[in-house]
N, C-alpha and C. Protein backbone atom coordinates (compact mmCIF):
# COMPACT_ATOMS: atom_id res chain seq x y z
N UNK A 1 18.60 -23.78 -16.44
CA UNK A 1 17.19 -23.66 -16.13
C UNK A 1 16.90 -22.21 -15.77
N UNK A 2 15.79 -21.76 -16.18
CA UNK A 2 15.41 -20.73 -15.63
C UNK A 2 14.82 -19.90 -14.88
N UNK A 3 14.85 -18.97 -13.93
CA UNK A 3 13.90 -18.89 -13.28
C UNK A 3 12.58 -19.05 -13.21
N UNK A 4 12.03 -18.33 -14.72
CA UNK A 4 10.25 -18.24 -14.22
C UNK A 4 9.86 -19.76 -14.59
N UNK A 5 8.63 -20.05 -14.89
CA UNK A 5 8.12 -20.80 -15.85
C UNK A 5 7.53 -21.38 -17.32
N UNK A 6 8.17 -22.00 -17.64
CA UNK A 6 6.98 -21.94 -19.38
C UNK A 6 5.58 -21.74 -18.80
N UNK A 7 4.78 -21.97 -19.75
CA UNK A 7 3.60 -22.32 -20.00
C UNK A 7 3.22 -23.58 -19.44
N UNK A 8 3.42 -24.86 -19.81
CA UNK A 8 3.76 -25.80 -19.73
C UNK A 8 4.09 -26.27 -18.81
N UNK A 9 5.48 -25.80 -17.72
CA UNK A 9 5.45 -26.14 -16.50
C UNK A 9 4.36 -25.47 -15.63
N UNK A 10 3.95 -24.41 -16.07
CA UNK A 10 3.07 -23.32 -15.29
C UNK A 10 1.69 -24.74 -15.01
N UNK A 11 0.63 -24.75 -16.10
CA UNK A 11 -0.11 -26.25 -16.23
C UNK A 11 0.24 -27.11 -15.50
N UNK A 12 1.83 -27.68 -15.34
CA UNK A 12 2.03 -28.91 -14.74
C UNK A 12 1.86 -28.47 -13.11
N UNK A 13 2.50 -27.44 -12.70
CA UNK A 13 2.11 -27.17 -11.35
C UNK A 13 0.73 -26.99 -11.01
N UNK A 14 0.54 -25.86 -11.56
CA UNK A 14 -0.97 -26.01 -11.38
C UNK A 14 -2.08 -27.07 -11.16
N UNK A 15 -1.90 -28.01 -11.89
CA UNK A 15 -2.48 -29.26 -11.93
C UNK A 15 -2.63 -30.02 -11.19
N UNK A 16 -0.89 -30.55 -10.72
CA UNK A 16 -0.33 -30.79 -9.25
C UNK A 16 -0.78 -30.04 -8.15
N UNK A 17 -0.79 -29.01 -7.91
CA UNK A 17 -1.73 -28.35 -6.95
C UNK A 17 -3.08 -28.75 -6.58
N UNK A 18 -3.89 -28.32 -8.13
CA UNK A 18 -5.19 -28.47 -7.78
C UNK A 18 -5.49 -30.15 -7.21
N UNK A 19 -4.95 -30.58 -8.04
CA UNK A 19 -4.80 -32.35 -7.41
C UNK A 19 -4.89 -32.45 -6.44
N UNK A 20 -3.59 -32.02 -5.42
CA UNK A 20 -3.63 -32.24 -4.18
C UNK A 20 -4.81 -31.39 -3.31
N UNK A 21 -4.88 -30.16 -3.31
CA UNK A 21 -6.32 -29.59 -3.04
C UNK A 21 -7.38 -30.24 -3.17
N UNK A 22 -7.84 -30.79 -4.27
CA UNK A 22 -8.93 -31.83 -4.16
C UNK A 22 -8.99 -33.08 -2.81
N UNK A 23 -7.99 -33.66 -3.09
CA UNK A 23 -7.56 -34.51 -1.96
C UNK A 23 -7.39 -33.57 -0.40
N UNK A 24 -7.57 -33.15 -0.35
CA UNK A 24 -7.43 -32.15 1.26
C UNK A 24 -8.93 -31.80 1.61
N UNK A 25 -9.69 -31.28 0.45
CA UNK A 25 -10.94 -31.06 0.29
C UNK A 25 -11.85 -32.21 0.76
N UNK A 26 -11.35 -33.15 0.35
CA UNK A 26 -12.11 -34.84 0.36
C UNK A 26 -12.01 -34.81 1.92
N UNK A 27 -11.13 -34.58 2.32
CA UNK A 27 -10.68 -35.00 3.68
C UNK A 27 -11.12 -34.25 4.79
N UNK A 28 -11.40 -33.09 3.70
CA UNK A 28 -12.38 -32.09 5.04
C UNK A 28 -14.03 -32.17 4.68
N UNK A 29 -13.89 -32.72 3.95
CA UNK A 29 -15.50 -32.59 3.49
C UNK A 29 -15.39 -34.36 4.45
N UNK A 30 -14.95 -34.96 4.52
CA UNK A 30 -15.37 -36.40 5.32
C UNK A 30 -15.15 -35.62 6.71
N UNK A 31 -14.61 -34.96 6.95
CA UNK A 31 -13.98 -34.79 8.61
C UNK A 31 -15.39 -33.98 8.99
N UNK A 32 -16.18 -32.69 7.63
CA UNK A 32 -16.98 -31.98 7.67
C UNK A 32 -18.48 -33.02 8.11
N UNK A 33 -18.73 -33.80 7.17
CA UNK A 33 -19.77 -34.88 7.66
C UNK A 33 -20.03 -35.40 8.64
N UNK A 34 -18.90 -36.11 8.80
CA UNK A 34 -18.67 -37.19 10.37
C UNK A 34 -18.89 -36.01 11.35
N UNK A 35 -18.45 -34.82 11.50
CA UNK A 35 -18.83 -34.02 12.77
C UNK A 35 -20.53 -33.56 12.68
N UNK A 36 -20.80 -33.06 11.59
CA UNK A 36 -22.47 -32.56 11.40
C UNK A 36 -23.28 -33.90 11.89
N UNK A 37 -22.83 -34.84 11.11
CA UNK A 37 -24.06 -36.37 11.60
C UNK A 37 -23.73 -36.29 13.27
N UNK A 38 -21.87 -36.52 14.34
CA UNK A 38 -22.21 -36.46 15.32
C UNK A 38 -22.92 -35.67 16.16
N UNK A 39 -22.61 -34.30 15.73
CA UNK A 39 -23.51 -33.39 16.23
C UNK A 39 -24.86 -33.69 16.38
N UNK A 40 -25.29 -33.88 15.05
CA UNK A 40 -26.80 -33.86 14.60
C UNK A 40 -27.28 -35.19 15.90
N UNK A 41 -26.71 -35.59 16.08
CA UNK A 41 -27.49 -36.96 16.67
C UNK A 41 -26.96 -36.79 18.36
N UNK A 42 -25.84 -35.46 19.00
CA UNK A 42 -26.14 -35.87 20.45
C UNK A 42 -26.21 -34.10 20.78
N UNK A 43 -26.09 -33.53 19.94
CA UNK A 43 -26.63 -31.80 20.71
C UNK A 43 -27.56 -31.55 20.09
N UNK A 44 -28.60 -31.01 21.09
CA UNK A 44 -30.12 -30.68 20.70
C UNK A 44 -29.66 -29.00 19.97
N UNK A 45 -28.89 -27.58 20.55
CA UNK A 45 -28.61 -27.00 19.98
C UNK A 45 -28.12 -27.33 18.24
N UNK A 46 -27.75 -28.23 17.76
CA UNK A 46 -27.23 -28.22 16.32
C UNK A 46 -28.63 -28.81 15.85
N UNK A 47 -28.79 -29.50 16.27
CA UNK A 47 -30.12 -30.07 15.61
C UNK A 47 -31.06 -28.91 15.14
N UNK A 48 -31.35 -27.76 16.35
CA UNK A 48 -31.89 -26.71 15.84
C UNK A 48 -31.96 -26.20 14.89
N UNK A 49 -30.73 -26.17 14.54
CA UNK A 49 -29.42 -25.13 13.35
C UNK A 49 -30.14 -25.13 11.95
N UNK A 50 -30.57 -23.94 11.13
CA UNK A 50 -31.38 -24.47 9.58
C UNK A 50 -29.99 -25.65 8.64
N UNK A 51 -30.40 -25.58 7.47
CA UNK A 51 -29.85 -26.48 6.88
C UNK A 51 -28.56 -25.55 6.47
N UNK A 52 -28.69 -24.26 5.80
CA UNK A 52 -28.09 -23.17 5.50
C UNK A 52 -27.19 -23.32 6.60
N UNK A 53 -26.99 -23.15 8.07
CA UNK A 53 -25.51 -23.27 8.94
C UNK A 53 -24.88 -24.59 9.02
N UNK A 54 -25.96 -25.45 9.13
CA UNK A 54 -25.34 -27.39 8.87
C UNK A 54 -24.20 -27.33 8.19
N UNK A 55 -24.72 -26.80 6.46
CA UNK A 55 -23.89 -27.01 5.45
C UNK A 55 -22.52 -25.80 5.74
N UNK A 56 -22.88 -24.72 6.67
CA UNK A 56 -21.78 -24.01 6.47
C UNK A 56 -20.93 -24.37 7.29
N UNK A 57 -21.16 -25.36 8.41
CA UNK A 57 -20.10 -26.13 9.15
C UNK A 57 -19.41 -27.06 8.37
N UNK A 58 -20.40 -27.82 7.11
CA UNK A 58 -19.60 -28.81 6.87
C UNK A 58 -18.46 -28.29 5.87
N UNK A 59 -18.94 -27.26 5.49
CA UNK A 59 -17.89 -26.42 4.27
C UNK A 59 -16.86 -26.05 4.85
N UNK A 60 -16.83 -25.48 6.31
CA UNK A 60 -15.77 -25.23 6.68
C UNK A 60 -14.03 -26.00 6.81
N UNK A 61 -14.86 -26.85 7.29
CA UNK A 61 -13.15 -27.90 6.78
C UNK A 61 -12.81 -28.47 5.56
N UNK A 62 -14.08 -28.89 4.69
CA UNK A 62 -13.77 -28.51 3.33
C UNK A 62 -12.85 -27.87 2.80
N UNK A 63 -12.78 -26.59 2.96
CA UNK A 63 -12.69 -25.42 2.32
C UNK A 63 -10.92 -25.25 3.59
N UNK A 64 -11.10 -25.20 4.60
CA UNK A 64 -9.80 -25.77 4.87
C UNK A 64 -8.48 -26.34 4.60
N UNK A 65 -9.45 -28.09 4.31
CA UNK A 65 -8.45 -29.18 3.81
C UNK A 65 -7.92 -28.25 2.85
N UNK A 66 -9.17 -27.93 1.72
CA UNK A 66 -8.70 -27.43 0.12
C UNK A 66 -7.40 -26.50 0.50
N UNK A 67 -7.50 -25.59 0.84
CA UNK A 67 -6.51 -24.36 1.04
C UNK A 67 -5.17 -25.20 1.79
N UNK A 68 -5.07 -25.96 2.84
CA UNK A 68 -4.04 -26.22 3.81
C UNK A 68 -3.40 -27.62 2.74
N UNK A 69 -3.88 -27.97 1.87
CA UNK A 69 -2.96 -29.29 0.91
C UNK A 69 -2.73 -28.72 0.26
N UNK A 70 -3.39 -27.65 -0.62
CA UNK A 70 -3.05 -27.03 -2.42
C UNK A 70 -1.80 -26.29 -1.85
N UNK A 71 -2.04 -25.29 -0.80
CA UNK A 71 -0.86 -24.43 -0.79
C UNK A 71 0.30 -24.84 -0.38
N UNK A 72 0.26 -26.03 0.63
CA UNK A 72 1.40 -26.83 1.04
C UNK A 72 2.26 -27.56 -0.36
N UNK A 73 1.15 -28.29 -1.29
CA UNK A 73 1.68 -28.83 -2.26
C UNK A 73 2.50 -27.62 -3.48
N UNK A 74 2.25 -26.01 -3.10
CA UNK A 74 2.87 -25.05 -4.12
C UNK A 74 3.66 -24.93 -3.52
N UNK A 75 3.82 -24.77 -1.94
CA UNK A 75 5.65 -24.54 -1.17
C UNK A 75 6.40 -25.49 -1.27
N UNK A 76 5.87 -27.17 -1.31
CA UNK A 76 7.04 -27.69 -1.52
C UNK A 76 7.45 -27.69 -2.99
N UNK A 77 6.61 -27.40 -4.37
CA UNK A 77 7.43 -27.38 -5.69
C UNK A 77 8.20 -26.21 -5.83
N UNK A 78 7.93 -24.88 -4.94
CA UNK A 78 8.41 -23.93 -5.22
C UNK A 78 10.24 -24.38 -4.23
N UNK A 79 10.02 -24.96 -3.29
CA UNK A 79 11.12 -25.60 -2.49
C UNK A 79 12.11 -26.15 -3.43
N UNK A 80 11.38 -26.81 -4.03
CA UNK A 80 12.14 -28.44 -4.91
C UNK A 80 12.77 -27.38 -6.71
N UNK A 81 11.65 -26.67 -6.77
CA UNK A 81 12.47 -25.61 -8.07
C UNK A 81 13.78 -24.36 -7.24
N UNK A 82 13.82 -24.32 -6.18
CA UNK A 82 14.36 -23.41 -5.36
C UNK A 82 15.63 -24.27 -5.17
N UNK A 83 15.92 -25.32 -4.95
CA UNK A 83 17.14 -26.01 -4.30
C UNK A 83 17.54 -26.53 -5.92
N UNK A 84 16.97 -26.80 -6.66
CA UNK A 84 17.47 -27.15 -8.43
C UNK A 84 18.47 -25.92 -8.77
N UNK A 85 17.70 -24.79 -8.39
CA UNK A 85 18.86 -23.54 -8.70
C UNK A 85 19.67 -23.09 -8.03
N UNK A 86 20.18 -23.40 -6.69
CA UNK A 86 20.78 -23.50 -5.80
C UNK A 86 21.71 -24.08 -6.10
N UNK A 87 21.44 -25.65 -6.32
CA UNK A 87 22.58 -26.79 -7.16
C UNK A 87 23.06 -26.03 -8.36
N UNK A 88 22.51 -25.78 -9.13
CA UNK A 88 22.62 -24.89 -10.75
C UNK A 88 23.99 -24.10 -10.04
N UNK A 89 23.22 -22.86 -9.51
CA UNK A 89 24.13 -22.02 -8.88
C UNK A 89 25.57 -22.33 -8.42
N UNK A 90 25.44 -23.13 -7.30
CA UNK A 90 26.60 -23.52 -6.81
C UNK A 90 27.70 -24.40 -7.75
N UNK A 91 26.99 -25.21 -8.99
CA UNK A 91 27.80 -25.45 -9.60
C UNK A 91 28.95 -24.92 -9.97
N UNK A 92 27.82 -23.79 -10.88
CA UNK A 92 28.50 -22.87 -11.45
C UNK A 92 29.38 -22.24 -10.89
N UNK A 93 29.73 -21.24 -9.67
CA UNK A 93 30.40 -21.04 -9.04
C UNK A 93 31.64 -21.51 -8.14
N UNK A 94 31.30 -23.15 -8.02
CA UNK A 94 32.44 -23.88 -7.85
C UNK A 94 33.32 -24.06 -9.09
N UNK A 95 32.75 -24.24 -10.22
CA UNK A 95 33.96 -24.26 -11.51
C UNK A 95 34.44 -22.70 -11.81
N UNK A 96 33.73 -21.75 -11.46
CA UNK A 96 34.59 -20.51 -11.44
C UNK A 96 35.50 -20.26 -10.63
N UNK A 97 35.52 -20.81 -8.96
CA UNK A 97 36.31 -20.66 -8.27
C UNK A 97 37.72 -21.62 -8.35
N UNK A 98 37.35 -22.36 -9.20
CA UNK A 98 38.45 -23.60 -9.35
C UNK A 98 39.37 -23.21 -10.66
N UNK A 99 38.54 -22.11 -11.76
CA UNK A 99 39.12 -21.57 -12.45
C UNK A 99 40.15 -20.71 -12.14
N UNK A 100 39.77 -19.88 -11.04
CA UNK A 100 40.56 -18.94 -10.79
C UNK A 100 41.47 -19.06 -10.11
N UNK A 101 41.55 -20.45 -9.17
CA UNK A 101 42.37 -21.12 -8.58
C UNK A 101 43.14 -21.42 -8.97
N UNK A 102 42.77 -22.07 -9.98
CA UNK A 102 44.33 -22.43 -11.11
C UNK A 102 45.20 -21.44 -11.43
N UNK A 103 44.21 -20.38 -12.24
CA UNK A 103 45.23 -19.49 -12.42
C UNK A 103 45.90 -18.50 -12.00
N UNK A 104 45.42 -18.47 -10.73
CA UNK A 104 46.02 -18.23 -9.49
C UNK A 104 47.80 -18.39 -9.05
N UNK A 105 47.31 -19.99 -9.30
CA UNK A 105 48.83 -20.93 -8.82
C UNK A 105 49.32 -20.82 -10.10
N UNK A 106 49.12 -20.53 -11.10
CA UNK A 106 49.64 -20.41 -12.52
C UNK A 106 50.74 -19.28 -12.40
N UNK A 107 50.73 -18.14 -11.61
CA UNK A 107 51.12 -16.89 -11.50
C UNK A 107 52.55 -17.07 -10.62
């Protein structure tokens, strides 16, 4: 396997990412709502607030979720492609060391 990516896997992560980002997004855009409606209904300060800051509260965890799932979901594939070459690696290097072992005791 190789280090970088095709094309192809490049898409598949990506995808996987944005996926999960969406889903984080959902979750801040509900977390974003449920706080604007409580607000809206027991502090007279928010109530004030134009519509323009409402919405920029509710974007805020939005825009949160989005960033705190997508990027979590790229560290763990970059994790999970990181320990594949690790295994790769160490393979390899255990049958070299076992090579040389032999012929080692061969001597």
């Amino acid at each position: 396997m190789s280090k970088g990516l095709n094309q192809e896997e490049l898409n598949e992560v990506v995808n996987q990412s944005v996926n999960t980002a969406l889903k984080g997004g959902a979750i801040g855009l509900t977390v974003g709502a449920v706080a604007a409606v409580g607000l809206n209904r027991v502090w007279p300060w928010y109530r004030r607030l134009t519509p323009a800051l409402k919405s920029f509260s509710v974007m805020i965890p939005l825009i949160s979720g989005m960033m705190i799932w997508g990027e979590e979901e790229l560290i763990d594939i970059g994790a999970q492609k990181n320990k594949v070459l690790h295994d790769e690696t160490y393979a390899k290097r255990m049958e070299e060391f076992k090579r040389l072992d032999a012929e080692s005791k061969k001597e």
